[in-house]
PDB file of N, CA and C in Angstrom:
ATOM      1  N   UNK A   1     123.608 114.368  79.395  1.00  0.00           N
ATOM      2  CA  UNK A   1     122.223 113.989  79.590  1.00  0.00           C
ATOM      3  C   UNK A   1     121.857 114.268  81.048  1.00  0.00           C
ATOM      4  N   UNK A   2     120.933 114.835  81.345  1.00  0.00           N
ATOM      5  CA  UNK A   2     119.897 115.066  82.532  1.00  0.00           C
ATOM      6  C   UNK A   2     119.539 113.878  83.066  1.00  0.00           C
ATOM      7  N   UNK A   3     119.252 113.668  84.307  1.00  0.00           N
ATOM      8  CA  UNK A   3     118.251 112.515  85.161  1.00  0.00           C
ATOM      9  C   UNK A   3     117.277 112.798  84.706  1.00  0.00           C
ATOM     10  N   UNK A   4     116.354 113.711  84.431  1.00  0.00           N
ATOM     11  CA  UNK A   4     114.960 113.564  83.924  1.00  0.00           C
ATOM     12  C   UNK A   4     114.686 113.037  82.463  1.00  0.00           C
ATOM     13  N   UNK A   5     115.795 113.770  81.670  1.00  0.00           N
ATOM     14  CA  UNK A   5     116.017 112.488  80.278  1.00  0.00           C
ATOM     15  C   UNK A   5     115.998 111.810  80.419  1.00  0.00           C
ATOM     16  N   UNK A   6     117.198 110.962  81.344  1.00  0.00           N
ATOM     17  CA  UNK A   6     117.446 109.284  82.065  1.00  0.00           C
ATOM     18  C   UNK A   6     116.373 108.743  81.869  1.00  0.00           C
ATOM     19  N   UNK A   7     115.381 109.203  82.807  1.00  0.00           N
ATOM     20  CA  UNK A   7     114.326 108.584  83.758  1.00  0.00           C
ATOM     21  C   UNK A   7     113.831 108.226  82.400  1.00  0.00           C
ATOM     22  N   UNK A   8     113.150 109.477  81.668  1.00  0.00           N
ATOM     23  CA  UNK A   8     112.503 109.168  80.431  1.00  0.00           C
ATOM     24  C   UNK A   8     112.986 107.955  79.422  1.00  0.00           C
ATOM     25  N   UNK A   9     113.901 108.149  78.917  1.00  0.00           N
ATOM     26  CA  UNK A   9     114.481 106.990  78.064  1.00  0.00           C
ATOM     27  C   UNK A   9     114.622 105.514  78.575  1.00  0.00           C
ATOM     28  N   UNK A  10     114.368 105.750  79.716  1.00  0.00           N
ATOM     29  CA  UNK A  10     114.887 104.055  81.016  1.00  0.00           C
ATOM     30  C   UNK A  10     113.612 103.936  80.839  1.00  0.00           C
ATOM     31  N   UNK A  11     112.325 104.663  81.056  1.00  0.00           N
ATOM     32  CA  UNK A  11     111.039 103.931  80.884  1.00  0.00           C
ATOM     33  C   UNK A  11     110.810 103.865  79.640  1.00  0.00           C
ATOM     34  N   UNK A  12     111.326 104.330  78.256  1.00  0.00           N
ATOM     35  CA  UNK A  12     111.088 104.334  77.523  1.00  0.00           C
ATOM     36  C   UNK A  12     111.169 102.781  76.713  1.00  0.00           C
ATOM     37  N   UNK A  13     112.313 102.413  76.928  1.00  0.00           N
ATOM     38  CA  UNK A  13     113.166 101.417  76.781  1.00  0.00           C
ATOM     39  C   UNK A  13     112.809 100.120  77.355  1.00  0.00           C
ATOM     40  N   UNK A  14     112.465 100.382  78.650  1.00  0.00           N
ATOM     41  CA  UNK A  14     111.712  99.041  79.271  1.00  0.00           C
ATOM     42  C   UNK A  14     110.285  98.707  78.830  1.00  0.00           C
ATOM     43  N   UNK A  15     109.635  99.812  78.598  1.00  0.00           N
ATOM     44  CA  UNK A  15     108.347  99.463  77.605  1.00  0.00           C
ATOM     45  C   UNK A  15     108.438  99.050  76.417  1.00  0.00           C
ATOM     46  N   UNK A  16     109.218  99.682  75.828  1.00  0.00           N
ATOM     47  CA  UNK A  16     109.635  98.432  74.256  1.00  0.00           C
ATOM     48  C   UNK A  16     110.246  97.297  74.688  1.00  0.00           C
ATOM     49  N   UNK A  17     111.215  97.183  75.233  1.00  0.00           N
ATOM     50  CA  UNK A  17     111.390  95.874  75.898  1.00  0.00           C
ATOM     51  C   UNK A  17     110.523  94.624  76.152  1.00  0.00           C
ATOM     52  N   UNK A  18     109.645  95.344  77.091  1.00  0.00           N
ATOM     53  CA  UNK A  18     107.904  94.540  77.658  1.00  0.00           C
ATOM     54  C   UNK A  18     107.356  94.490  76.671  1.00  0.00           C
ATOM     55  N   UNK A  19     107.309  95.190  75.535  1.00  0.00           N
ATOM     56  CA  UNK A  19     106.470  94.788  74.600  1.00  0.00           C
ATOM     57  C   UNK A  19     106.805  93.898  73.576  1.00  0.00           C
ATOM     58  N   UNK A  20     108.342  93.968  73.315  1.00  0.00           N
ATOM     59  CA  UNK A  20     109.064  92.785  72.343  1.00  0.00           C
ATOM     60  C   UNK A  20     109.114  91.284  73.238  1.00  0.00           C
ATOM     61  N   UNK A  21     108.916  91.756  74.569  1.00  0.00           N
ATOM     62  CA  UNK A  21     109.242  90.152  74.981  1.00  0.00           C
ATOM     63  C   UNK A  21     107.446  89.550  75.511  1.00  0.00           C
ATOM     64  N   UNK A  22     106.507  90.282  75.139  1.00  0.00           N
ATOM     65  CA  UNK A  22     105.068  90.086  74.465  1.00  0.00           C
ATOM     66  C   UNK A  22     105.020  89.771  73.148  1.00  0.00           C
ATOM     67  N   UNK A  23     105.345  89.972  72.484  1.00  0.00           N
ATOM     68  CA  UNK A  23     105.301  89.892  71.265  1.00  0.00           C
ATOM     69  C   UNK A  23     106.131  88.544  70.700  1.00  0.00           C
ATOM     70  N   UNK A  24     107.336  88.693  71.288  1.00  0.00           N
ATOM     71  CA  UNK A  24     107.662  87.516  70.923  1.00  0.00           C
ATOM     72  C   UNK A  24     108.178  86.508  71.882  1.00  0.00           C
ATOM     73  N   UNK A  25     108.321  86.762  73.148  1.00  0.00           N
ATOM     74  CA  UNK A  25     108.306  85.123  73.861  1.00  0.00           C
ATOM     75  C   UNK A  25     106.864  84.953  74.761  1.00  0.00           C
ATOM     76  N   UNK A  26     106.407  86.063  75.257  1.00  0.00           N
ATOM     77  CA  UNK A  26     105.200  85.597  75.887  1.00  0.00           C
ATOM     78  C   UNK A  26     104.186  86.592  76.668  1.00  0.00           C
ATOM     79  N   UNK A  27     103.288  86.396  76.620  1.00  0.00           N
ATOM     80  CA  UNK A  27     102.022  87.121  77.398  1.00  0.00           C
ATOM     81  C   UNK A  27     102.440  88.056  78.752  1.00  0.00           C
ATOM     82  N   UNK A  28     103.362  87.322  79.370  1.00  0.00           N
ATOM     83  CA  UNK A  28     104.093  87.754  80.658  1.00  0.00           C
ATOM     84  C   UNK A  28     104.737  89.392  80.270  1.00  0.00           C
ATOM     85  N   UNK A  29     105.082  89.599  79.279  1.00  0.00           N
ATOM     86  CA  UNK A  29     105.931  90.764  79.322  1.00  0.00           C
ATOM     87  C   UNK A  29     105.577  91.474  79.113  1.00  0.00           C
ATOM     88  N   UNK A  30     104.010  91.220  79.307  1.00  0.00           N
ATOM     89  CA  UNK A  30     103.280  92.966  79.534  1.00  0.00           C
ATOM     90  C   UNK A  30     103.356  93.555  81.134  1.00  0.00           C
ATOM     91  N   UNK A  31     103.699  92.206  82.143  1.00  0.00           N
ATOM     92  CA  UNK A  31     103.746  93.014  83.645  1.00  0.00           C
ATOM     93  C   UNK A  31     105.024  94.009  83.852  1.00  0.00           C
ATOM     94  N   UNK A  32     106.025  93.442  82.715  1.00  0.00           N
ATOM     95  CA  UNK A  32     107.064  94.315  82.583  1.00  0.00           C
ATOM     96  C   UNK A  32     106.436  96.406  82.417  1.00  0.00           C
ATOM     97  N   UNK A  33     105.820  96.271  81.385  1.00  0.00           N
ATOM     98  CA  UNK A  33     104.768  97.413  80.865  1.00  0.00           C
ATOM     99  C   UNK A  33     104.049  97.756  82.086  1.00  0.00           C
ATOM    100  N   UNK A  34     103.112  97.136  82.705  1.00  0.00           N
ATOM    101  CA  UNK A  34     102.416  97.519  83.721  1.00  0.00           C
ATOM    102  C   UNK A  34     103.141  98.259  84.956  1.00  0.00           C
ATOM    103  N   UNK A  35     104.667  97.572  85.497  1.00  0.00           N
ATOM    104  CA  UNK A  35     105.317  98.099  86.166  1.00  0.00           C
ATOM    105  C   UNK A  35     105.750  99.295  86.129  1.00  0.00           C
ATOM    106  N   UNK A  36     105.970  99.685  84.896  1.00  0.00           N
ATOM    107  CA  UNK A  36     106.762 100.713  84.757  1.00  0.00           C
ATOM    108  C   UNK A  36     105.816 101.786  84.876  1.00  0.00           C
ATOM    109  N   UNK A  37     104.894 101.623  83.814  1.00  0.00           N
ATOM    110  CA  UNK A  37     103.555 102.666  84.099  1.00  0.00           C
ATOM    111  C   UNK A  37     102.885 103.103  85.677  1.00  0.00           C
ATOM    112  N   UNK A  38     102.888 101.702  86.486  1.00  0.00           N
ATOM    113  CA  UNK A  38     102.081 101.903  87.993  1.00  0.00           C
ATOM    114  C   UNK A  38     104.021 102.887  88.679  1.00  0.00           C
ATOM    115  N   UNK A  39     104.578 102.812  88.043  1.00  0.00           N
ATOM    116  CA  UNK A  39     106.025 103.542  88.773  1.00  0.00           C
ATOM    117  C   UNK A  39     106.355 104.674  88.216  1.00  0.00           C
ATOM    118  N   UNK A  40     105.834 105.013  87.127  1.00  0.00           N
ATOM    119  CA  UNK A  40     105.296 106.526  86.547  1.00  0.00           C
ATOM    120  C   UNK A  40     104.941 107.266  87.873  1.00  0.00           C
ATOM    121  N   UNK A  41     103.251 106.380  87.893  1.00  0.00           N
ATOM    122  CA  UNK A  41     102.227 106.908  88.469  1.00  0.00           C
ATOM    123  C   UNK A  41     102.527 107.466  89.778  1.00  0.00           C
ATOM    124  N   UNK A  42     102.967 106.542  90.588  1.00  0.00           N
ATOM    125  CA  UNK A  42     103.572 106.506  92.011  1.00  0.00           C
ATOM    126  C   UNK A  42     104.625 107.748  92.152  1.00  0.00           C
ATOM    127  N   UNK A  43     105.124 107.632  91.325  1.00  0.00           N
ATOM    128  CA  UNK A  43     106.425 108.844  91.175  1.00  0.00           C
ATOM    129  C   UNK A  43     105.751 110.169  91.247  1.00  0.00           C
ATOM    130  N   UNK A  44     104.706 110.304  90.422  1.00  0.00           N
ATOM    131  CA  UNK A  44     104.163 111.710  90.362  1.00  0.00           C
ATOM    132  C   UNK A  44     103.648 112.133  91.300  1.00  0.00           C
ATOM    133  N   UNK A  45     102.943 111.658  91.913  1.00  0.00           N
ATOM    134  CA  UNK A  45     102.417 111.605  93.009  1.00  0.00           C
ATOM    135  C   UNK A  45     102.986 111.798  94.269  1.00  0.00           C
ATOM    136  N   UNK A  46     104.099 111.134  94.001  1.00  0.00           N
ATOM    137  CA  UNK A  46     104.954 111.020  95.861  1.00  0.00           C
ATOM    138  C   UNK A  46     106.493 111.390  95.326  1.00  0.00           C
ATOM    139  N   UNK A  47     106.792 111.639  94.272  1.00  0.00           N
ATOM    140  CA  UNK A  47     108.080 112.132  94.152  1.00  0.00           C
ATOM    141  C   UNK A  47     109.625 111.930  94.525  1.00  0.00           C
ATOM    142  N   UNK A  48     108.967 110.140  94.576  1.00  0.00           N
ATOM    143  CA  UNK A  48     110.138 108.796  94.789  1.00  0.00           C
ATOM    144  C   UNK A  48     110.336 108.191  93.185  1.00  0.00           C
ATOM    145  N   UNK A  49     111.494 108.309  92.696  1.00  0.00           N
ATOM    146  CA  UNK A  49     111.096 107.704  91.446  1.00  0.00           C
ATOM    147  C   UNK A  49     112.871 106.629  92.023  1.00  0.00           C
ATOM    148  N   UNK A  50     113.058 105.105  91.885  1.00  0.00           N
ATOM    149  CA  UNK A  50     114.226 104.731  91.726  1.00  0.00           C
ATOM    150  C   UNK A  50     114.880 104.663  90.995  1.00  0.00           C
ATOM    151  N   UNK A  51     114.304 105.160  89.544  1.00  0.00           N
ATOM    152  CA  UNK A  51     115.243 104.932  88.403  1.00  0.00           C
ATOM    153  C   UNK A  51     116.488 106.512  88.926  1.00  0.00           C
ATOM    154  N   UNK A  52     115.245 107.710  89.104  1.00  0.00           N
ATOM    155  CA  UNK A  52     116.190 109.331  89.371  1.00  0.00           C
ATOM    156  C   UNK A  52     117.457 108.792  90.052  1.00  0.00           C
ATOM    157  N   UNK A  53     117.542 107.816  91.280  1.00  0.00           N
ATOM    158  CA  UNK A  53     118.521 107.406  92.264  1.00  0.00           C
ATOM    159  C   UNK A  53     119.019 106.880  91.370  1.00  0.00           C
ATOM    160  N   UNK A  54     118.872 105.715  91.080  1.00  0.00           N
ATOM    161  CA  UNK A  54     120.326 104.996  89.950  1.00  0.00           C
ATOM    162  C   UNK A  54     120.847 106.084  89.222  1.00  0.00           C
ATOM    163  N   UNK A  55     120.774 106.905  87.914  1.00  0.00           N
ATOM    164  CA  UNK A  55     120.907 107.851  87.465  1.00  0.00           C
ATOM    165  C   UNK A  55     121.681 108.487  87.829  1.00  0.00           C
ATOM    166  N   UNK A  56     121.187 109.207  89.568  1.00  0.00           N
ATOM    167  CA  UNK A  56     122.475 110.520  89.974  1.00  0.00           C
ATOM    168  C   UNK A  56     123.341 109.359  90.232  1.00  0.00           C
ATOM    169  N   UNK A  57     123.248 108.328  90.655  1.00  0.00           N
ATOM    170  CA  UNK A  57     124.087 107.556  91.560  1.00  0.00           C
ATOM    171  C   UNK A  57     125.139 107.037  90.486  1.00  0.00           C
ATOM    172  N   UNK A  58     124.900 107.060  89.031  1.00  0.00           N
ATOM    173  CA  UNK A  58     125.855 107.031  87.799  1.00  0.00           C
ATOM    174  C   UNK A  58     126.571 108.168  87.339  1.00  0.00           C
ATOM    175  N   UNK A  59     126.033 109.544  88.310  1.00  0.00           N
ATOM    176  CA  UNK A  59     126.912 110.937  87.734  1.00  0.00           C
ATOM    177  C   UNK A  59     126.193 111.508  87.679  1.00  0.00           C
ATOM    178  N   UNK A  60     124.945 111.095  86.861  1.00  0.00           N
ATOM    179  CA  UNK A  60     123.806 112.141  85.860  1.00  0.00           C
ATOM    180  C   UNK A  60     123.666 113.572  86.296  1.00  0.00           C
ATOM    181  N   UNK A  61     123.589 114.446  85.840  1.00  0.00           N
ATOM    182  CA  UNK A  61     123.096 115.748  87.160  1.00  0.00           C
ATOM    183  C   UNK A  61     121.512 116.360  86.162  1.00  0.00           C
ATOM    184  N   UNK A  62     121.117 116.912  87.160  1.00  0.00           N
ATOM    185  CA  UNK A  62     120.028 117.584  87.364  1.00  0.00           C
ATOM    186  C   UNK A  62     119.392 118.648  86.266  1.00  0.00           C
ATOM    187  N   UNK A  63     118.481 118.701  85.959  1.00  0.00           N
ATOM    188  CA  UNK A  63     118.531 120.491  85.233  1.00  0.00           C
ATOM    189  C   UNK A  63     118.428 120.929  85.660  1.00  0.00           C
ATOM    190  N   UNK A  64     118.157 121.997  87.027  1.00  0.00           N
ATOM    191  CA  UNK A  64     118.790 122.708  87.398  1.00  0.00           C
ATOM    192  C   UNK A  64     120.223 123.224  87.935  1.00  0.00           C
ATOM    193  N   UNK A  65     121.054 122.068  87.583  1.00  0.00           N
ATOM    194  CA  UNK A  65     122.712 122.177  88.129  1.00  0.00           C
ATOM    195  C   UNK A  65     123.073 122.716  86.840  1.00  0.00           C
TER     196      UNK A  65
END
């Protein structure tokens, strides 16, 4: 698996997450959702993402390697 898969599936995952713990323990776990989305955003833009760092920092490599 790629870091850019990573990245994808790690936000993927935390948004179902935020949304099961909306759904079923409370209203709160949509800031979970909101976070991840405003850390999308930020990423594209400025081309800091921290999930990419955890990722290589687990092995992951690159597509272009």
């Amino acid at each position: 698996m790629t870091v850019e898969h990573g990245v994808r599936l790690m936000a993927g995952t935390f948004v179902l997450v935020g949304l099961a713990l909306y759904y079923w323990v409370s209203p709160h776990g949509l800031w979970l959702v909101l976070f991840v989305g405003l850390n999308l955003v930020q990423s594209a833009f400025t081309g800091l993402c921290p999930a990419e760092s955890i990722l290589r920092k687990l092995g992951l490599r690159s597509c272009g390697s």
